[in-house]
Protein backbone atom coordinates (compact mmCIF):
# COMPACT_ATOMS: atom_id res chain seq x y z
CA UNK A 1 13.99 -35.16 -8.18
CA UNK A 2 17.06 -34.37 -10.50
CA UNK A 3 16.27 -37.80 -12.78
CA UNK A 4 12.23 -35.69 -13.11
CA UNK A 5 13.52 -32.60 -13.90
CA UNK A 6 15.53 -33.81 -16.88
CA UNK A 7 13.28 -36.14 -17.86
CA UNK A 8 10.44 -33.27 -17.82
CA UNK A 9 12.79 -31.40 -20.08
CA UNK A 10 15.27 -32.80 -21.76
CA UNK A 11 16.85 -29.08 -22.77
CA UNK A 12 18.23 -29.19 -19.47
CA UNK A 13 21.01 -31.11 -20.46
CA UNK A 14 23.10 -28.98 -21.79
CA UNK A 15 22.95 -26.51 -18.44
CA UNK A 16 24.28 -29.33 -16.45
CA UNK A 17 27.18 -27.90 -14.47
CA UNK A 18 30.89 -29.08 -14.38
CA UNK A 19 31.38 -31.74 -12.06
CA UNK A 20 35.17 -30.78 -11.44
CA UNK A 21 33.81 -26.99 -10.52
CA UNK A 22 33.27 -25.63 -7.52
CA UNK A 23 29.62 -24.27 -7.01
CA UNK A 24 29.79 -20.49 -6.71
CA UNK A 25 27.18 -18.40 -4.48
CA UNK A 26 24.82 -16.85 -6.98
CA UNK A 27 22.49 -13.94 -6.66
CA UNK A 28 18.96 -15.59 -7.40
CA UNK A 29 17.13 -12.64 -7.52
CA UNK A 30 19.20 -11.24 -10.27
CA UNK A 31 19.40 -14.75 -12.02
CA UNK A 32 15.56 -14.97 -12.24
CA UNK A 33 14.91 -11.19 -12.54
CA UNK A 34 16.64 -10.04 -15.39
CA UNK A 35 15.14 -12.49 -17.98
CA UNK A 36 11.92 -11.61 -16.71
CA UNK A 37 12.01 -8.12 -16.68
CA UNK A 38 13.00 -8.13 -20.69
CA UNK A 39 9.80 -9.55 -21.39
CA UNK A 40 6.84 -8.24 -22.54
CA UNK A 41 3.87 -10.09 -20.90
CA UNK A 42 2.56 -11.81 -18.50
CA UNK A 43 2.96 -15.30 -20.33
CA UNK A 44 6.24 -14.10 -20.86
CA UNK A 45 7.41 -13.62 -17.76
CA UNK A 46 5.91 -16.60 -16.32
CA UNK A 47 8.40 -18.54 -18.84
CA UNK A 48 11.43 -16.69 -18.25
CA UNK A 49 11.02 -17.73 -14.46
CA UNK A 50 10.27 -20.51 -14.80
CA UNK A 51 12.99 -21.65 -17.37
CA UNK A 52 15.29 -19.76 -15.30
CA UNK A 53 14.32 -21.23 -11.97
CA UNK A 54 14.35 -24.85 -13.57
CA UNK A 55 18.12 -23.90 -14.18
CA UNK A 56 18.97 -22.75 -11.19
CA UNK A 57 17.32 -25.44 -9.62
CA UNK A 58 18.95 -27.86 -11.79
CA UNK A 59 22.40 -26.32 -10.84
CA UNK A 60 21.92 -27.09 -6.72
CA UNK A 61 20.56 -30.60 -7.51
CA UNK A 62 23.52 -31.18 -9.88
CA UNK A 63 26.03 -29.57 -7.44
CA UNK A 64 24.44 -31.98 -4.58
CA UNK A 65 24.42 -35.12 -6.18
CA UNK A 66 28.05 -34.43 -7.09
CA UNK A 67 28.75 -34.11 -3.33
CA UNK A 68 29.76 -30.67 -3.77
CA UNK A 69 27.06 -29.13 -1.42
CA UNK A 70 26.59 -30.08 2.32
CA UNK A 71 22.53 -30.76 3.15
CA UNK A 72 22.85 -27.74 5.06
CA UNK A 73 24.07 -25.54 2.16
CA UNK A 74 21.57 -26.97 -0.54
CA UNK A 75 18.76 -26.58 1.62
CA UNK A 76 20.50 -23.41 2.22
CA UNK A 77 20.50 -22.52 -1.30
CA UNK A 78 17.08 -24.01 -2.35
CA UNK A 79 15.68 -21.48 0.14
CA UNK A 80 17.30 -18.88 -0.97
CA UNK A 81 16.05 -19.62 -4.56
CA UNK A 82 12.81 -20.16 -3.48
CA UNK A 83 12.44 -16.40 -1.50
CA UNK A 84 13.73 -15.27 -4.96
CA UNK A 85 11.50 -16.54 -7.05
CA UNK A 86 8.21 -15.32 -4.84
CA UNK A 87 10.32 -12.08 -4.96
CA UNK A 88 10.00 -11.93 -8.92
CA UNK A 89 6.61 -12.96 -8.75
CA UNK A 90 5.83 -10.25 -6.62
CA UNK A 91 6.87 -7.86 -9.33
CA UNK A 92 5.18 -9.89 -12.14
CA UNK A 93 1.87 -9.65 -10.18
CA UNK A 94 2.08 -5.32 -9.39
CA UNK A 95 3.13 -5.56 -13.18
CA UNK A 96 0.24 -7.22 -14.25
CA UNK A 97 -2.29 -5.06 -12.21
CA UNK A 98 -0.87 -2.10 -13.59
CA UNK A 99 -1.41 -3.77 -17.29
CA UNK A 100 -4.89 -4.50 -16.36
CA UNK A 101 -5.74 -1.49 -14.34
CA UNK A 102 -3.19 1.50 -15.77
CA UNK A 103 -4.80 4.08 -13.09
CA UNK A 104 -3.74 1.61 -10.36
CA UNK A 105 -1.85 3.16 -7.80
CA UNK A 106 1.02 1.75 -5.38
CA UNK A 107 0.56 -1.89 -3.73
CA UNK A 108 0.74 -2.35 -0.55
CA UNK A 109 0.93 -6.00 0.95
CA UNK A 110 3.01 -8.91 1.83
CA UNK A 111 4.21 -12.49 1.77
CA UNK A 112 5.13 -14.29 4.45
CA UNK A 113 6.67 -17.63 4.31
CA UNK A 114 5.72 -20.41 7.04
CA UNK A 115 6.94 -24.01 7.28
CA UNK A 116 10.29 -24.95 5.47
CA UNK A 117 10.92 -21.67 3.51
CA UNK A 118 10.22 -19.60 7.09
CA UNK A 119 12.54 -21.99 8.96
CA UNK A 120 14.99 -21.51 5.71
CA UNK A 121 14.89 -25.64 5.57
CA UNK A 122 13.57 -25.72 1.98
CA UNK A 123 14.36 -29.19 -0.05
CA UNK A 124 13.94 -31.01 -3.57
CA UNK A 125 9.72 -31.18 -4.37
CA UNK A 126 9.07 -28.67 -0.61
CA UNK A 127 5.72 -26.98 -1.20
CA UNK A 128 5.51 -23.25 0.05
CA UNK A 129 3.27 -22.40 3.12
CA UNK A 130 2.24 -18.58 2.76
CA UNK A 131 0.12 -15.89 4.23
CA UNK A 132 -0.35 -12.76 1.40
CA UNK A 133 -1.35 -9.68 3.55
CA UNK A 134 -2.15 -6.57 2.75
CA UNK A 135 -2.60 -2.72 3.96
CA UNK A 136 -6.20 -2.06 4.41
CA UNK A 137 -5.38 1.70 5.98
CA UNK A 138 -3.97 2.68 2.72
CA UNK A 139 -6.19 4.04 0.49
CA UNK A 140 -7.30 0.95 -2.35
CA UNK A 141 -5.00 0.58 -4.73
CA UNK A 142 -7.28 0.96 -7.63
CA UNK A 143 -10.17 3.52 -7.64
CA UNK A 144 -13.40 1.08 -8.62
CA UNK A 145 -11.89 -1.47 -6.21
CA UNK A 146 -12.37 -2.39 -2.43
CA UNK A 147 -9.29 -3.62 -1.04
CA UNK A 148 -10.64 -6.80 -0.74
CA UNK A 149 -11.70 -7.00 -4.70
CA UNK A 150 -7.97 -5.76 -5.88
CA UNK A 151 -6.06 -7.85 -3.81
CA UNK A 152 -7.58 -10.79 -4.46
CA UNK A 153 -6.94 -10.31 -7.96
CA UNK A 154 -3.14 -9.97 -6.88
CA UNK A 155 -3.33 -13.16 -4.70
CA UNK A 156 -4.63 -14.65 -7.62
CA UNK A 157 -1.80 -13.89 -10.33
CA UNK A 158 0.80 -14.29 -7.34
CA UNK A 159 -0.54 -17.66 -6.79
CA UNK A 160 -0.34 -18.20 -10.52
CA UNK A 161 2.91 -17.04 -11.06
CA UNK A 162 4.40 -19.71 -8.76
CA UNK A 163 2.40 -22.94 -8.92
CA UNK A 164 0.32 -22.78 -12.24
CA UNK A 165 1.61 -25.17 -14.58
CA UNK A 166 2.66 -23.75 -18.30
CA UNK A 167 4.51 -25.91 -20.70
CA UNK A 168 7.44 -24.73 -18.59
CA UNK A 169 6.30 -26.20 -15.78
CA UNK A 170 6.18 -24.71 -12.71
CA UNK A 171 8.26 -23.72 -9.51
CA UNK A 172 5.94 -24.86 -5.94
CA UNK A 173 2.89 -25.99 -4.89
CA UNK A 174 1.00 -23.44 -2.83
């Protein structure tokens, strides 16, 4: 996985950690949220994550195969990542129904993660088992929209914010 990651971009390189350091706890959500939030659109964003993400991700996998991580704390770690990152993508998807629909109101639904990201057991190449719900009490979202129509347009940039592949790449399969 770590040989494929540099090989699928070679830029990587020069992120490669210390092997003499000790790998710090880091705040994933803040790692991959920042860059994206600077940017302007949705092509954008889905860069920032992702180049961000391939960091971070190239960090644990570094950290691991320099037997500085137990399998517990990388898998651990790659979960943690991984709840980030559908955290961000979260925001880029309410961002880019309120680009696309300005008189949109509040969103109201959910991701819950199944498999190895629910049992926090995530690992190199682990694809993400979801379930996207949503609030069909609440009024819809956007006024020419059943809830149905609006949030499957959310599902849909959600699910393209994670798995699509850019010249980036891309963070899971869905």
């Amino acid at each position: 996985y770590f040989a494929e990651m540099l090989i699928a971009t070679p830029v990587l390189i020069k992120y490669l950690p210390n092997p003499a350091e000790d790998f710090a706890p880091r705040d994933y959500e803040n790692f991959l949220g920042a860059p994206v939030e600077k940017q302007k659109d949705f092509a954008q964003q889905l860069s920032a994550l992702r180049r961000y993400w391939a960091k971070a991700m190239l960090e644990i996998a570094a950290y691991d195969a320099f037997g500085k991580l137990t399998l517990s704390e990388s898998k651990k770690r790659q979960t943690s990542l991984a709840e980030a990152s559908l955290k961000i993508a979260v925001h880029i998807a309410e961002s880019e129904i309120k680009r696309r629909y300005p008189d949109s109101g509040e969103l109201h639904f959910a991701v819950l993660g199944l498999g190895k990201l629910g049992g926090r057991g995530m690992d190199y190449g682990s694809d993400l088992d979801l379930v996207l719900i949503y609030d069909d009490e609440k009024p819809s979202p956007a006024e020419n929209f059943s809830h149905a129509e609006i949030y499957a347009r959310v599902a849909e940039i959600f699910v393209a914010a994670v798995s699509n592949f850019t010249r980036d790449g891309n963070l899971y399969r869905i």
